[in-house]
PDB file of N, CA and C in Angstrom:
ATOM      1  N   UNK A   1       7.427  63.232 149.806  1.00  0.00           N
ATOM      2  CA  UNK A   1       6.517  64.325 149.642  1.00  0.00           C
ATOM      3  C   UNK A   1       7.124  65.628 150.119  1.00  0.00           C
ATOM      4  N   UNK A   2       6.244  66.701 149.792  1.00  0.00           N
ATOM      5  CA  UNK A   2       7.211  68.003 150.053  1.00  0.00           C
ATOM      6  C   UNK A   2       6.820  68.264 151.521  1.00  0.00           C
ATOM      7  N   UNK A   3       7.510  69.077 152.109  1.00  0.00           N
ATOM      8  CA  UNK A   3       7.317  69.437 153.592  1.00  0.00           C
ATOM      9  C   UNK A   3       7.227  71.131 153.598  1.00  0.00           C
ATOM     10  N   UNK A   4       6.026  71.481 154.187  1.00  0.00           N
ATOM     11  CA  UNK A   4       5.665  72.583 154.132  1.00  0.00           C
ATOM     12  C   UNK A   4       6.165  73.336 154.968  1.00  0.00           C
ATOM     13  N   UNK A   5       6.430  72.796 156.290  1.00  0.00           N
ATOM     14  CA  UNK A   5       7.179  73.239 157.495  1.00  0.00           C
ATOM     15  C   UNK A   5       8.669  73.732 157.280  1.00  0.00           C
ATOM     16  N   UNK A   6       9.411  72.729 156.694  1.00  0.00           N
ATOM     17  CA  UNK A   6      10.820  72.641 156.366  1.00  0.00           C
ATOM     18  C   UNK A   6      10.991  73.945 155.849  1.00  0.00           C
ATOM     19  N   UNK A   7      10.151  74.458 154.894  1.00  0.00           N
ATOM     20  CA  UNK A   7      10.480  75.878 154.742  1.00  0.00           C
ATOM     21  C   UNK A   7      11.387  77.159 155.637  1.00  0.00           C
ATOM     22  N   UNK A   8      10.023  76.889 156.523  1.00  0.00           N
ATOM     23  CA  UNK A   8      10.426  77.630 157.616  1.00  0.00           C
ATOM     24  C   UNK A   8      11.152  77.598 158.637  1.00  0.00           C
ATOM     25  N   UNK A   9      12.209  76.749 158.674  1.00  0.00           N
ATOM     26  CA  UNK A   9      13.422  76.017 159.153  1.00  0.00           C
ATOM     27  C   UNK A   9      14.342  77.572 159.695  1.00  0.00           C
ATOM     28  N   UNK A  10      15.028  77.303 160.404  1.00  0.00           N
ATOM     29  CA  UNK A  10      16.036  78.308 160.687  1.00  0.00           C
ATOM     30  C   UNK A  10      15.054  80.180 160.833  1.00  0.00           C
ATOM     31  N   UNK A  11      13.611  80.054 161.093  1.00  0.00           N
ATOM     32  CA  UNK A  11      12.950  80.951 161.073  1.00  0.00           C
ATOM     33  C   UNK A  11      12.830  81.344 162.638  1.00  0.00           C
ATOM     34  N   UNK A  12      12.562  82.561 163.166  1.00  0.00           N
ATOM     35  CA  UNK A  12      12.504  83.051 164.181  1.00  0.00           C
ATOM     36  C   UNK A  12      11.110  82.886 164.733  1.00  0.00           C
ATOM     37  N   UNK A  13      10.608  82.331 166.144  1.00  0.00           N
ATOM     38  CA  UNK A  13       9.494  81.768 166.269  1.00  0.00           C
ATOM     39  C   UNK A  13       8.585  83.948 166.652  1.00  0.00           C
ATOM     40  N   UNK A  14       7.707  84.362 166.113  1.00  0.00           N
ATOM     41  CA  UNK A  14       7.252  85.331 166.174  1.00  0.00           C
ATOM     42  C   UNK A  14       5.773  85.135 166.209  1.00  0.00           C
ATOM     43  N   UNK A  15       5.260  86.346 167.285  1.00  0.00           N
ATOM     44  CA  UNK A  15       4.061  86.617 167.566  1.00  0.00           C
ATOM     45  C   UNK A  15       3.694  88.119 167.236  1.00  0.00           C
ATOM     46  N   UNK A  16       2.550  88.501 167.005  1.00  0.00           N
ATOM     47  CA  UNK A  16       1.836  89.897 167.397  1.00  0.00           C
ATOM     48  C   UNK A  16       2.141  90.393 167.938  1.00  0.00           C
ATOM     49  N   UNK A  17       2.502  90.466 169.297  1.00  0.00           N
ATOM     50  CA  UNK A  17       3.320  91.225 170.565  1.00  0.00           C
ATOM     51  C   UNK A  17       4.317  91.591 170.691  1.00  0.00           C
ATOM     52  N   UNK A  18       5.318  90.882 169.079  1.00  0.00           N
ATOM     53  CA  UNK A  18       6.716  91.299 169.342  1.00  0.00           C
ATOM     54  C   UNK A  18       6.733  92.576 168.736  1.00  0.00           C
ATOM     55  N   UNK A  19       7.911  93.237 169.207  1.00  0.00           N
ATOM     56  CA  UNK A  19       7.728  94.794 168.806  1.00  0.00           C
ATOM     57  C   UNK A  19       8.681  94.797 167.606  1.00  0.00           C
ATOM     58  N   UNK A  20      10.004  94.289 167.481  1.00  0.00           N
ATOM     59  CA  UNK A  20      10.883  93.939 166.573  1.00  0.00           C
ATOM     60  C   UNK A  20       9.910  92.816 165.371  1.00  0.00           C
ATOM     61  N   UNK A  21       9.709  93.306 164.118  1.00  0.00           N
ATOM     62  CA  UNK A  21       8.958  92.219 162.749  1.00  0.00           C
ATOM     63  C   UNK A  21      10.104  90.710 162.572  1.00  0.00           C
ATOM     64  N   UNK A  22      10.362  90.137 162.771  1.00  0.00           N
ATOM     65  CA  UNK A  22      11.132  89.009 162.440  1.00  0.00           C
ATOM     66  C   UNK A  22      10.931  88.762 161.200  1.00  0.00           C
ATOM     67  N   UNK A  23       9.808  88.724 160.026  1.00  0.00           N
ATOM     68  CA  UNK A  23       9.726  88.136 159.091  1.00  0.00           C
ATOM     69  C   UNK A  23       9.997  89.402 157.587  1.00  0.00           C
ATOM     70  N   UNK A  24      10.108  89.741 156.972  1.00  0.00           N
ATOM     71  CA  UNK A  24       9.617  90.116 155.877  1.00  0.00           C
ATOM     72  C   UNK A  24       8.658  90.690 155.279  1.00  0.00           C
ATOM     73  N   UNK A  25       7.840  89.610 155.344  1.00  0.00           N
ATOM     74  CA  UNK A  25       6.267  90.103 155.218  1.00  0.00           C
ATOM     75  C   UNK A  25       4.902  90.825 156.617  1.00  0.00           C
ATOM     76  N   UNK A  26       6.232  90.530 157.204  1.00  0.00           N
ATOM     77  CA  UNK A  26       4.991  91.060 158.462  1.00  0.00           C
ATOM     78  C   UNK A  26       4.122  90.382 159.445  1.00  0.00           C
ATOM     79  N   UNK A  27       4.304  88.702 158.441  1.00  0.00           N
ATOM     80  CA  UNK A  27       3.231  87.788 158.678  1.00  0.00           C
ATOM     81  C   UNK A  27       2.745  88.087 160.288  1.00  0.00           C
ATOM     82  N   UNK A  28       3.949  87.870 160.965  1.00  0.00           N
ATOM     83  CA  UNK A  28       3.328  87.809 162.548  1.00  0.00           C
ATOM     84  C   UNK A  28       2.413  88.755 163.314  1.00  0.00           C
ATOM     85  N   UNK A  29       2.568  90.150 162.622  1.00  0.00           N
ATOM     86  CA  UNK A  29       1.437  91.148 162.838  1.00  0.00           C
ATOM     87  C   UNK A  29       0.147  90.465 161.847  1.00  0.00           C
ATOM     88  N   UNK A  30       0.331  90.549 160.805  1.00  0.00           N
ATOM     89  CA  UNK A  30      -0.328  90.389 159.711  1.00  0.00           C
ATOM     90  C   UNK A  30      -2.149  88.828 160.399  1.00  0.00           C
ATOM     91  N   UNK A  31      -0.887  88.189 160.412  1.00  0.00           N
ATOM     92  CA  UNK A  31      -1.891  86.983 160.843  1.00  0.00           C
ATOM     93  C   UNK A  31      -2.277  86.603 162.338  1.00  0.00           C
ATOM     94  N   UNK A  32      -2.740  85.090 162.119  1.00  0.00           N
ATOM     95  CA  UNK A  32      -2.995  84.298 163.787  1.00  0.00           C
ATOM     96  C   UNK A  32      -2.442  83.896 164.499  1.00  0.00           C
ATOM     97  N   UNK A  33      -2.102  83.977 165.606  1.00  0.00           N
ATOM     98  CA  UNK A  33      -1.181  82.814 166.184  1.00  0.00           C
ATOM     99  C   UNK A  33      -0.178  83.035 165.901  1.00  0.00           C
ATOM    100  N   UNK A  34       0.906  82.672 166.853  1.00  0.00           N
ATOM    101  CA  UNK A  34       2.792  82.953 167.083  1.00  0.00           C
ATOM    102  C   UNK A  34       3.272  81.692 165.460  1.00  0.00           C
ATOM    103  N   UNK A  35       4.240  81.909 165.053  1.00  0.00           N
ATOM    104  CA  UNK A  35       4.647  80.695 164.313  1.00  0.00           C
ATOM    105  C   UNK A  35       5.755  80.830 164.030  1.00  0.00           C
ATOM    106  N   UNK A  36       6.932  80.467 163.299  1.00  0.00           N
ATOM    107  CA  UNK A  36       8.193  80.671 162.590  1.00  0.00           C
ATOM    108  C   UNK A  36       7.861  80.791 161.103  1.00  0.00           C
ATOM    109  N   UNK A  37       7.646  82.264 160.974  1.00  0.00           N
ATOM    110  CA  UNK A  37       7.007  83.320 160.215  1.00  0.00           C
ATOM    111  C   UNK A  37       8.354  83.305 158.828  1.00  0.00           C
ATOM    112  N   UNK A  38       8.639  82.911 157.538  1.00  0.00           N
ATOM    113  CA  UNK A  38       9.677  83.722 156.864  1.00  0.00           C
ATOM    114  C   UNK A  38       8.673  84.548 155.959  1.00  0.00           C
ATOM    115  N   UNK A  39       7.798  83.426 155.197  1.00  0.00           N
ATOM    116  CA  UNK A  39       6.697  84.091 153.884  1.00  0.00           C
ATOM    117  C   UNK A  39       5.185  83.294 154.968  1.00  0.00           C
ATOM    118  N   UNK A  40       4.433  84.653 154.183  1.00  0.00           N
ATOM    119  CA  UNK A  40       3.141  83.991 154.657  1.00  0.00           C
ATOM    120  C   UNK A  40       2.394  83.000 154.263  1.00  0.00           C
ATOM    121  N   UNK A  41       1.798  81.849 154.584  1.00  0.00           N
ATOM    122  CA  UNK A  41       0.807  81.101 154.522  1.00  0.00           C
ATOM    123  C   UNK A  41       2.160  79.816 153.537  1.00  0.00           C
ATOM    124  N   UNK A  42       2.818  79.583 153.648  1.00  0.00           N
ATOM    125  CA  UNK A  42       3.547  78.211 153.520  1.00  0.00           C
ATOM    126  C   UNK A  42       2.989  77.589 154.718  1.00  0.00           C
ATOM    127  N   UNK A  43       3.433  77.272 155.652  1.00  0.00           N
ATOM    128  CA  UNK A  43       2.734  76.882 156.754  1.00  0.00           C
ATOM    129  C   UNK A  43       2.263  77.359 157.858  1.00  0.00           C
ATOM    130  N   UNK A  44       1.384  77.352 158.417  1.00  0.00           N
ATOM    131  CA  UNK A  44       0.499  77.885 159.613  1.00  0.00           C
ATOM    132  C   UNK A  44       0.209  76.935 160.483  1.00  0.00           C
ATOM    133  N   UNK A  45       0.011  76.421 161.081  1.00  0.00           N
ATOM    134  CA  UNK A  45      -0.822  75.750 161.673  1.00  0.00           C
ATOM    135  C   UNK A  45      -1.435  75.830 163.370  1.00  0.00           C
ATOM    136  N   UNK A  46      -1.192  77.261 163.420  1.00  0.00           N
ATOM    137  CA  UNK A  46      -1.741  78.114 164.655  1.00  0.00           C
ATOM    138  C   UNK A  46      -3.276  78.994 164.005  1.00  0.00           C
ATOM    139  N   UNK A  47      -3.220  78.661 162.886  1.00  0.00           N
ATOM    140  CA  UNK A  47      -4.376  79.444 162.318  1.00  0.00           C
ATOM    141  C   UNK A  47      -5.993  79.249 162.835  1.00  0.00           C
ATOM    142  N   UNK A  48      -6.764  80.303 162.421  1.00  0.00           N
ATOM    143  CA  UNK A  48      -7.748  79.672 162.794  1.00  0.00           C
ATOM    144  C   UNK A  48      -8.474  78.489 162.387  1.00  0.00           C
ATOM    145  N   UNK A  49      -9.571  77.659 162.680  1.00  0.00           N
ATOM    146  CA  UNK A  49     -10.162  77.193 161.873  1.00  0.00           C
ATOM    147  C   UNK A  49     -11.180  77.588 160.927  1.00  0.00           C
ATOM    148  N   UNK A  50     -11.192  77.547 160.019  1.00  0.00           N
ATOM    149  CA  UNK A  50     -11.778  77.431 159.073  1.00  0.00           C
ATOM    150  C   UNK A  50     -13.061  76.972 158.436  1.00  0.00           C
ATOM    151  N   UNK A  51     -14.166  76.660 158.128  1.00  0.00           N
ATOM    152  CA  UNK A  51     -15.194  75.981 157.550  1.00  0.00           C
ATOM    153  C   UNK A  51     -15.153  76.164 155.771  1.00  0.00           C
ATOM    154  N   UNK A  52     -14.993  77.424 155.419  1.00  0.00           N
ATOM    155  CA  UNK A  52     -15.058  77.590 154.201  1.00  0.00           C
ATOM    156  C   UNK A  52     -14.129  78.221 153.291  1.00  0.00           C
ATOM    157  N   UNK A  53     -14.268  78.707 152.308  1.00  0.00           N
ATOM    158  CA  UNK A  53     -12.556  79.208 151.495  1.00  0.00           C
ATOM    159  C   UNK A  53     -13.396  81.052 151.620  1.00  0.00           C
ATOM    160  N   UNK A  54     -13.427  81.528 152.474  1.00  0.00           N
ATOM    161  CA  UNK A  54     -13.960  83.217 152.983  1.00  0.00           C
ATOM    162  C   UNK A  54     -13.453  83.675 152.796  1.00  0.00           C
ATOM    163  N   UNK A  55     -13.515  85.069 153.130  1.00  0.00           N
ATOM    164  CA  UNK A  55     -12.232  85.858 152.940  1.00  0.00           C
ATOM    165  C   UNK A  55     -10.870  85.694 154.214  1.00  0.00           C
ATOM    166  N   UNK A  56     -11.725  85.048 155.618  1.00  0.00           N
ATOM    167  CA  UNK A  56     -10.352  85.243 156.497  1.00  0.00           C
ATOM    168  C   UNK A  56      -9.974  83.616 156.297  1.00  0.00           C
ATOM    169  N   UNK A  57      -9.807  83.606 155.101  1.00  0.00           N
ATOM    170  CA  UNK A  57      -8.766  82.082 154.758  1.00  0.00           C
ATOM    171  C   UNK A  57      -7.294  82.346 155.045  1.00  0.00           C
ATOM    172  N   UNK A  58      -6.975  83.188 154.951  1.00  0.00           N
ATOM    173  CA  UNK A  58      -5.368  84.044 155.073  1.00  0.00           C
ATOM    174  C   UNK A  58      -4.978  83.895 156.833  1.00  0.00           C
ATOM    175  N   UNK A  59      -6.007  84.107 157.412  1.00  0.00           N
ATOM    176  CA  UNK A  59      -6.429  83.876 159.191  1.00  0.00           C
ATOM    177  C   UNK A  59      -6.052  82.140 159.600  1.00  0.00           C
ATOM    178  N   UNK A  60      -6.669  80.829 158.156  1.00  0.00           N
ATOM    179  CA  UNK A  60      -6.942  79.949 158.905  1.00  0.00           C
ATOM    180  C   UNK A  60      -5.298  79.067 158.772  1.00  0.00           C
ATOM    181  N   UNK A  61      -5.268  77.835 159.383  1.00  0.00           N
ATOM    182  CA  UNK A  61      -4.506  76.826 159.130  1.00  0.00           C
ATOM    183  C   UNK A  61      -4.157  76.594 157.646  1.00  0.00           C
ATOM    184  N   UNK A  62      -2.501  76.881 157.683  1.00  0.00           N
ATOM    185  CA  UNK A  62      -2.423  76.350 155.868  1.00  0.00           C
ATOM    186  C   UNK A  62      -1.196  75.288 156.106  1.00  0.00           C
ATOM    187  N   UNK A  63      -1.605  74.262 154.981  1.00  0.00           N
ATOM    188  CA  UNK A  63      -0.297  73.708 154.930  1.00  0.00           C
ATOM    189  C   UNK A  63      -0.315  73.766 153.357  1.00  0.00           C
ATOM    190  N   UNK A  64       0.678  74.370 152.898  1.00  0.00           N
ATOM    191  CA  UNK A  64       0.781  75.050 151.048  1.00  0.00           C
ATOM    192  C   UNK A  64       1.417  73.336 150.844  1.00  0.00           C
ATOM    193  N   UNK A  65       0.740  72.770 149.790  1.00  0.00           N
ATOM    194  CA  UNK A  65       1.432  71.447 148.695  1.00  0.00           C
ATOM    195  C   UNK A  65       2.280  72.009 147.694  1.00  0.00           C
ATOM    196  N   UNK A  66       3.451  71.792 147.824  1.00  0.00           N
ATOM    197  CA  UNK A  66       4.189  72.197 146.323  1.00  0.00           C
ATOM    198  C   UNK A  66       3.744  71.638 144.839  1.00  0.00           C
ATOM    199  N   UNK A  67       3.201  72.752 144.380  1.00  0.00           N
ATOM    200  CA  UNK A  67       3.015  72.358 142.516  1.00  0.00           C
ATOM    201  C   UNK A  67       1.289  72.313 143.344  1.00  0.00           C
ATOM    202  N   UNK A  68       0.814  72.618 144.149  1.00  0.00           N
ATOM    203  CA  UNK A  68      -0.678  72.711 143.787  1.00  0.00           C
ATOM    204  C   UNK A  68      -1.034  74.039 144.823  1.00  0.00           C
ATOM    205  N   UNK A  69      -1.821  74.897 143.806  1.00  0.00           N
ATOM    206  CA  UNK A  69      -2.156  76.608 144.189  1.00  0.00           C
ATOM    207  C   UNK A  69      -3.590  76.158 145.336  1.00  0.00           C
ATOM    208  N   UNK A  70      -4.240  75.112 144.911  1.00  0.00           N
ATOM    209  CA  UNK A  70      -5.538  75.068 145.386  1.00  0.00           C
ATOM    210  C   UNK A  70      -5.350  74.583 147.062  1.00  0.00           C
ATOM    211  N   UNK A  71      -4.442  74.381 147.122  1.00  0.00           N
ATOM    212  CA  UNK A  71      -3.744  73.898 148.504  1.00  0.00           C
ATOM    213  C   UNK A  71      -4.495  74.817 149.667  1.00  0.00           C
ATOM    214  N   UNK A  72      -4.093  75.772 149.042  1.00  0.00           N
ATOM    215  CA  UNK A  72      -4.429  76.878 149.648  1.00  0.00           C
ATOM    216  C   UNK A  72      -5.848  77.579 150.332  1.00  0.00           C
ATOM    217  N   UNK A  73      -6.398  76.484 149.901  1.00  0.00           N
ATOM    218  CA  UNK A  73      -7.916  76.873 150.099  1.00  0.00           C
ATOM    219  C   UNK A  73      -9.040  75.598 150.196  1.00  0.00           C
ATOM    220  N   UNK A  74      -7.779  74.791 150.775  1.00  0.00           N
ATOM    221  CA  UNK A  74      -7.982  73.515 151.439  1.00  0.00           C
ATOM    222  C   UNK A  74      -8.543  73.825 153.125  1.00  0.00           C
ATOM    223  N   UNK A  75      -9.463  73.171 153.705  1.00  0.00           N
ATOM    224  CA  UNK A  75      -9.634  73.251 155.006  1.00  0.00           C
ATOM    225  C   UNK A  75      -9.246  71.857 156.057  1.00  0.00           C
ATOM    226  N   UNK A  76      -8.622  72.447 157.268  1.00  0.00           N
ATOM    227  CA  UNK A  76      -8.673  71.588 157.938  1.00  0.00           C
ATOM    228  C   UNK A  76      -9.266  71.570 159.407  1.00  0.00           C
ATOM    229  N   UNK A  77      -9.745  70.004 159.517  1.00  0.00           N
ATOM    230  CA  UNK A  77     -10.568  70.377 161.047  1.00  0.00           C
ATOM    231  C   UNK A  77      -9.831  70.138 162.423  1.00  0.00           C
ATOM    232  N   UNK A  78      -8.685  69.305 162.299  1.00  0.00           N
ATOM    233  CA  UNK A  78      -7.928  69.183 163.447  1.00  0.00           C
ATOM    234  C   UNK A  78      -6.016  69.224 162.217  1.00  0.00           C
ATOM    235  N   UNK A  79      -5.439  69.767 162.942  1.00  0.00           N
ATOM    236  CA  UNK A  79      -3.768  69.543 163.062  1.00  0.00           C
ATOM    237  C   UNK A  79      -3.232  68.952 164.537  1.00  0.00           C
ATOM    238  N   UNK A  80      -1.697  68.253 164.445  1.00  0.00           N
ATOM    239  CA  UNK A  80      -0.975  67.362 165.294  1.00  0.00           C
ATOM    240  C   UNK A  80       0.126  68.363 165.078  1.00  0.00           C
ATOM    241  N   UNK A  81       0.933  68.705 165.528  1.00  0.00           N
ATOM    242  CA  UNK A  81       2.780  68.397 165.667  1.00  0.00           C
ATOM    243  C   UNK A  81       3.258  68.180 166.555  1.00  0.00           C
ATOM    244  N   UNK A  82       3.615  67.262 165.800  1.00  0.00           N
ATOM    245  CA  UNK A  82       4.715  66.119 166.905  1.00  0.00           C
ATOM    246  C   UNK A  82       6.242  66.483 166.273  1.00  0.00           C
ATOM    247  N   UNK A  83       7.248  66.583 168.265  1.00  0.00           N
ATOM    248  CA  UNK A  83       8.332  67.095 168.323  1.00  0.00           C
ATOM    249  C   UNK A  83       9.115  65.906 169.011  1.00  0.00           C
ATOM    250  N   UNK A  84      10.020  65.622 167.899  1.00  0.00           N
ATOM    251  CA  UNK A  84      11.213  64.772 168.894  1.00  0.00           C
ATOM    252  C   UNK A  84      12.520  64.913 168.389  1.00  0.00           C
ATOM    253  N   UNK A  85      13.505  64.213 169.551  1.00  0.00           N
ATOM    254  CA  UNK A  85      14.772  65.135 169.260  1.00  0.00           C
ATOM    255  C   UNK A  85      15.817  64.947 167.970  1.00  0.00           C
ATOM    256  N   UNK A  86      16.491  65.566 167.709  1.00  0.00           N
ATOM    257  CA  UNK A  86      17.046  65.232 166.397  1.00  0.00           C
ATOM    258  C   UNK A  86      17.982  63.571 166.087  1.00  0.00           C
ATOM    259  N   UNK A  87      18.090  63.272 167.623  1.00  0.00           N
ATOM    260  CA  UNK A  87      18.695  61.968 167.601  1.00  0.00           C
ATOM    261  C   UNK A  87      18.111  60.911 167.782  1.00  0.00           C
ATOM    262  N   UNK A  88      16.351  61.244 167.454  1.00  0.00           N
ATOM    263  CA  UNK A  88      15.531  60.218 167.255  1.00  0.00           C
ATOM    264  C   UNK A  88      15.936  58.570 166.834  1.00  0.00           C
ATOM    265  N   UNK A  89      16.699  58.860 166.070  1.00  0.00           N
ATOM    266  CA  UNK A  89      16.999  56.931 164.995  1.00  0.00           C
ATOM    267  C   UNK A  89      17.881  56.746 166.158  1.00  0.00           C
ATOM    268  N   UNK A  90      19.157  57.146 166.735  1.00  0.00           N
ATOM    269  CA  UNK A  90      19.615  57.102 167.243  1.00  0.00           C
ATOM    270  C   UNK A  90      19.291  56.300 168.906  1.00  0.00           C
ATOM    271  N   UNK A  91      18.444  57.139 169.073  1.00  0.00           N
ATOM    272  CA  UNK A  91      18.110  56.810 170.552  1.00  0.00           C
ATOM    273  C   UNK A  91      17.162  55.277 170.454  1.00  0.00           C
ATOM    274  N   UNK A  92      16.537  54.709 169.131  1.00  0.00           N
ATOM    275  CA  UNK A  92      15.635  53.919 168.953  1.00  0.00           C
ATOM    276  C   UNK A  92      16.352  52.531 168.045  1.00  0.00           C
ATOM    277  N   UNK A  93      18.016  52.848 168.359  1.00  0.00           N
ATOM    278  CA  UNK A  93      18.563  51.828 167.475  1.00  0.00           C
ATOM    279  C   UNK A  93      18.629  51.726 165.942  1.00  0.00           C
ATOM    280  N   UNK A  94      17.447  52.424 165.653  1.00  0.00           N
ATOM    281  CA  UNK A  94      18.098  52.502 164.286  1.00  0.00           C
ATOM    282  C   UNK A  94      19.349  53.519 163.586  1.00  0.00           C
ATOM    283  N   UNK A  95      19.843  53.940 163.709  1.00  0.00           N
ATOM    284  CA  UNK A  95      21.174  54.927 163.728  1.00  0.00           C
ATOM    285  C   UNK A  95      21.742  54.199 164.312  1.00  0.00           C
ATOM    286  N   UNK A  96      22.656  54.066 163.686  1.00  0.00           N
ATOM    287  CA  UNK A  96      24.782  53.148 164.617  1.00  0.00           C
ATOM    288  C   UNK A  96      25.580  54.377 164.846  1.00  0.00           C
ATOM    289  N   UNK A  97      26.201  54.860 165.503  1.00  0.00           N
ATOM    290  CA  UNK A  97      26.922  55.622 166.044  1.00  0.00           C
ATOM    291  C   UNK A  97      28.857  55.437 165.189  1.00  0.00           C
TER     292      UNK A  97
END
């Protein structure tokens, strides 16, 4: 499946407060919550929550599906991310060295 995050890979983690724009679009002034900002609303998930598709949908949690627009105006009531280290298989035996 596609990964919405992966996008934003190699992105500079940016907030509101920074005085220097990291992104392009602005997003980090623009929107909620700190994130690794390149284009807006690929992924969010510092956003607010949401109940309905309103106007501050742009405000809430997005995770964009590739090949579907309506993604976008999907709601969610809880998000997870989970962080582990890149030598995950590794450390768990599955990876051989």
């Amino acid at each position: 499946g596609y990964d919405a995050l992966s996008y934003h890979n190699h992105a500079k983690f940016t907030t509101k407060s920074w005085k220097e724009v990291r992104d392009g679009d602005s997003c980090s002034i623009r929107l909620s919550g700190g994130w690794w900002f390149k284009r807006c609303n690929e992924a969010n998930l510092n956003g607010y929550h949401s109940t309905s598709n309103s106007s501050i949908r742009a405000f809430s949690i997005t995770w964009h599906i590739e090949g579907n627009i309506e993604s976008y105006y999907y709601t969610y009531h809880k998000v997870e991310m989970k962080i582990r280290d890149a030598d995950f298989g590794f450390c768990t035996g599955s990876l051989k060295s």
